[in-house]
C-alpha atoms as a PDB file:
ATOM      1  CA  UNK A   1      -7.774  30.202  21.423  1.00  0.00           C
ATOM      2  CA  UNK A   2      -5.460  27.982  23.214  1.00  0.00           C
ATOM      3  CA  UNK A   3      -8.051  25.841  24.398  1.00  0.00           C
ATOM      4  CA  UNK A   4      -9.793  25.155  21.198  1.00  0.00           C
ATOM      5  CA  UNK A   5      -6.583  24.389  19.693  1.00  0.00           C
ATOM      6  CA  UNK A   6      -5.502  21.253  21.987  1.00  0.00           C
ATOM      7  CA  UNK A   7      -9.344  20.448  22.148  1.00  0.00           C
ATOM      8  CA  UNK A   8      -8.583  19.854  18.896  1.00  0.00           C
ATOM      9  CA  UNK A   9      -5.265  17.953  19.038  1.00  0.00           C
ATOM     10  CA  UNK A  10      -6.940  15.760  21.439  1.00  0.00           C
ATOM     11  CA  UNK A  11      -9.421  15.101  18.941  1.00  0.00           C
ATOM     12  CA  UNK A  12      -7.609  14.174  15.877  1.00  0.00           C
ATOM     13  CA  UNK A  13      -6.697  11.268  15.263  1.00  0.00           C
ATOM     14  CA  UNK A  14      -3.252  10.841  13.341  1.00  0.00           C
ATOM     15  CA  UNK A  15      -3.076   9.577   9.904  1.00  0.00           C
ATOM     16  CA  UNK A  16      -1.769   6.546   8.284  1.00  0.00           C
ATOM     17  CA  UNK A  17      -1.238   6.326   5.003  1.00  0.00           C
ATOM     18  CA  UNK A  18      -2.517   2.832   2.954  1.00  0.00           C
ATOM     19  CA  UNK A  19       0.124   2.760   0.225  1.00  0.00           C
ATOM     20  CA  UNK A  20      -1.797   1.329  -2.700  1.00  0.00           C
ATOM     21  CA  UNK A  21      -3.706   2.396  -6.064  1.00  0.00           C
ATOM     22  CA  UNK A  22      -5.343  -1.062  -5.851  1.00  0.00           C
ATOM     23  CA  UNK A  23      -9.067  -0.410  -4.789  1.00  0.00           C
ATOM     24  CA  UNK A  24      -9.963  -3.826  -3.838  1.00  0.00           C
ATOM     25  CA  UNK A  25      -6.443  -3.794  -1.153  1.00  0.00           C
ATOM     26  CA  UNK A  26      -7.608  -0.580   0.137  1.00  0.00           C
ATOM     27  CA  UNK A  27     -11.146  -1.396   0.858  1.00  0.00           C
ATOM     28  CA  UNK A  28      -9.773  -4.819   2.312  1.00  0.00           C
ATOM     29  CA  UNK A  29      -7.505  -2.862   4.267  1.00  0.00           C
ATOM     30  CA  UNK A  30      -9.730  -0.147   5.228  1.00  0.00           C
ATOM     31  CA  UNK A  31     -12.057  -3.130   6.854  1.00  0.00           C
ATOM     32  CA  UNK A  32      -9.473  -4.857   8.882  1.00  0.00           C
ATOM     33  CA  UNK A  33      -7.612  -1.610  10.186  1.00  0.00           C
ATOM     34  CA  UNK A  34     -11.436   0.137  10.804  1.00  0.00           C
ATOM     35  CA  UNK A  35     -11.210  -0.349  14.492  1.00  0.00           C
ATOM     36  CA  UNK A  36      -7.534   1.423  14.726  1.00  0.00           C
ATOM     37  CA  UNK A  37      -7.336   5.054  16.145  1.00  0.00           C
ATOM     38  CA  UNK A  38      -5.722   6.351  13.062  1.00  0.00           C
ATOM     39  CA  UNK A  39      -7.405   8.306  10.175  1.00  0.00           C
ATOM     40  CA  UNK A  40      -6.996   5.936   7.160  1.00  0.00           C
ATOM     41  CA  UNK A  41      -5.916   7.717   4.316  1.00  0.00           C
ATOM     42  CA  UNK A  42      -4.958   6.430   0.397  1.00  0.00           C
ATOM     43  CA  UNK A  43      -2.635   7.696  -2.147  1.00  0.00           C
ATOM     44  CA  UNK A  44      -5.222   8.810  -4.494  1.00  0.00           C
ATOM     45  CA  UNK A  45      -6.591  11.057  -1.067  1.00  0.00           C
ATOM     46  CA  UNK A  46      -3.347  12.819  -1.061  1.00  0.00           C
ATOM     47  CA  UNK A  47      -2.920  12.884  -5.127  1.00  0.00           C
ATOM     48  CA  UNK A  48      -0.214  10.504  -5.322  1.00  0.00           C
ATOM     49  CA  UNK A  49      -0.120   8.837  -8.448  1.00  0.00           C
ATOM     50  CA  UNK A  50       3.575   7.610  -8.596  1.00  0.00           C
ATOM     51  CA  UNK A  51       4.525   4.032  -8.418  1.00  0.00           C
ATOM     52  CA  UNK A  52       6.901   3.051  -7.022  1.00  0.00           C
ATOM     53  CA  UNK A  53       9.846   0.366  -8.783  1.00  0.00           C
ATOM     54  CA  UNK A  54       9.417  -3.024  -7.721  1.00  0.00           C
ATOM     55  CA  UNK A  55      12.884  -4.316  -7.614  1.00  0.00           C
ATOM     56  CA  UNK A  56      13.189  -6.264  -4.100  1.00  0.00           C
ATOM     57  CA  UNK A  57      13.335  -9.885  -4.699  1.00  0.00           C
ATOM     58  CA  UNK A  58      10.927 -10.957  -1.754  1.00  0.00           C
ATOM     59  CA  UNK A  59       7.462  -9.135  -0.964  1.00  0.00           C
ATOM     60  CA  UNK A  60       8.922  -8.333   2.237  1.00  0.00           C
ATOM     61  CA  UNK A  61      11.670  -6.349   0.807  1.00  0.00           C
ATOM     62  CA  UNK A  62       9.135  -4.289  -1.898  1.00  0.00           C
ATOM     63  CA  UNK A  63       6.635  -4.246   0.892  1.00  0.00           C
ATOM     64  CA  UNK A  64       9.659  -2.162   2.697  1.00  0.00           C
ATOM     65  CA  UNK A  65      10.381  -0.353  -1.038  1.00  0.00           C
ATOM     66  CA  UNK A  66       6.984   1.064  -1.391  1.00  0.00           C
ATOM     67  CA  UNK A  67       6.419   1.770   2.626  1.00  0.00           C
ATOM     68  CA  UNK A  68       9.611   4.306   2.642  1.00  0.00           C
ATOM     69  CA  UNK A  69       8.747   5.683  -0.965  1.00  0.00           C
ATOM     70  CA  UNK A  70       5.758   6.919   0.066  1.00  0.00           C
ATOM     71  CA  UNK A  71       6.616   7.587   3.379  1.00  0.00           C
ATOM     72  CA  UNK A  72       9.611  10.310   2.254  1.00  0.00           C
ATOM     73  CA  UNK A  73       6.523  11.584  -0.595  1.00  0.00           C
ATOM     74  CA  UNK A  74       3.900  11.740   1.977  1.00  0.00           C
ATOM     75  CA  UNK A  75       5.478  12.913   5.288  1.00  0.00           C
ATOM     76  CA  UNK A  76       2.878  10.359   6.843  1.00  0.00           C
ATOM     77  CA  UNK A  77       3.801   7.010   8.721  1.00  0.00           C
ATOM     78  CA  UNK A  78       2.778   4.539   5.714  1.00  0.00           C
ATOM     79  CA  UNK A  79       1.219   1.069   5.358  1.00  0.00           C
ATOM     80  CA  UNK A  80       1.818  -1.049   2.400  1.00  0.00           C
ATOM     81  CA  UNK A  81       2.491  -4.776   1.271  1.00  0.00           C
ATOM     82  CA  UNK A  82       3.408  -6.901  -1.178  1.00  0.00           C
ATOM     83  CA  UNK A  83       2.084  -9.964  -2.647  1.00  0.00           C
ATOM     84  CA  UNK A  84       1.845 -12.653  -5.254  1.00  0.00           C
ATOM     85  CA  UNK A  85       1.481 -16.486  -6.154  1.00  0.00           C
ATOM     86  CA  UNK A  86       4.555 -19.103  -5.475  1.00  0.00           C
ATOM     87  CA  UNK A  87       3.644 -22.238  -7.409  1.00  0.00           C
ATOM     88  CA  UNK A  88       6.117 -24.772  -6.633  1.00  0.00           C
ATOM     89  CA  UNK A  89       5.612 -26.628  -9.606  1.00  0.00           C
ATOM     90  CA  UNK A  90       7.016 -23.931 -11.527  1.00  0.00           C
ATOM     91  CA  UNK A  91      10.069 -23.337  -8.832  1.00  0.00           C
ATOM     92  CA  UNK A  92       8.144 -20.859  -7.102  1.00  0.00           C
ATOM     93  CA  UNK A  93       7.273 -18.860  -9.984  1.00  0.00           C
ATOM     94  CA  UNK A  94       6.169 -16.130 -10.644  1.00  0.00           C
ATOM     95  CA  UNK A  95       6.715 -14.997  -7.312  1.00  0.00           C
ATOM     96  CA  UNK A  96       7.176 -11.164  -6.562  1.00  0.00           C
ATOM     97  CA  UNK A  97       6.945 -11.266 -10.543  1.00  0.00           C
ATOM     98  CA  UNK A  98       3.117 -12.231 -10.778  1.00  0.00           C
ATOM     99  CA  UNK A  99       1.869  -9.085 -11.566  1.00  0.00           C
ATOM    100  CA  UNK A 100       4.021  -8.395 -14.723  1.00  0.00           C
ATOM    101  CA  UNK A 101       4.243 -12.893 -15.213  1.00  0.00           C
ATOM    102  CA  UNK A 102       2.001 -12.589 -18.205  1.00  0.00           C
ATOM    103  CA  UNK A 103       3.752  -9.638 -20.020  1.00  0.00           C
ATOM    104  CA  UNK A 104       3.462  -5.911 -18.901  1.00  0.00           C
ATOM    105  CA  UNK A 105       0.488  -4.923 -21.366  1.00  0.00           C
ATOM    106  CA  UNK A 106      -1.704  -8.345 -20.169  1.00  0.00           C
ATOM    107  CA  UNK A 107      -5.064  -7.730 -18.646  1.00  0.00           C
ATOM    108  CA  UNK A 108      -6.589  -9.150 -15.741  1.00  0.00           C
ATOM    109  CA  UNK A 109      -7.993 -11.857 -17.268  1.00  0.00           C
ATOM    110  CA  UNK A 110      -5.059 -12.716 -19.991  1.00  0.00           C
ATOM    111  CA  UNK A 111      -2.915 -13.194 -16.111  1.00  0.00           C
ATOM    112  CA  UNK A 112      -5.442 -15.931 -15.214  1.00  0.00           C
END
């Protein structure tokens, strides 16, 4: 019994959780991190449908928001970003705002 049990510790591989509901981020994700000896899991693997407040005022710092949310909610080491469009001829608008620029009911294409 012993055996079998660190036969199988030696043969799982630890997870890391891809903190997004976006499908298109976690398939881009899943790509680049393929190669890495870590099981890739997703929020929607683990039923996690919350979302997490963005209310850092650089990508880094809701990058760091959403990566100890659902960290603490998960009880897995987590991997998530943050991102957006800076146009500096609107001051660097919308910034960590581009998702919600175009109201918070707009759909993709009304944000184009």
């Amino acid at each position: 019994m012993c055996s079998r049990r660190a036969e199988t510790l030696l043969t799982t591989r630890p997870k890391l959780l891809i903190a997004t509901h976006n499908r298109g981020k976690l398939r881009e994700l899943t790509e680049l991190l393929g190669d890495i000896p870590y099981e890739l899991v997703s929020l929607g693997d683990l039923g996690i449908h919350y979302d997490v407040d963005e209310t850092g005022s650089t990508f880094e710092e809701n990058a760091t928001l959403k990566a100890e949310t659902y960290c603490e909610l998960a009880g897995l080491m987590t991997l998530a970003d943050d991102s957006g469009l800076e146009v500096d001829a609107l001051g660097g608008e919308p910034g960590v705002r581009s998702a919600r620029y175009a109201g918070p009911d707009a759909t993709d294409g009304e944000r184009v």
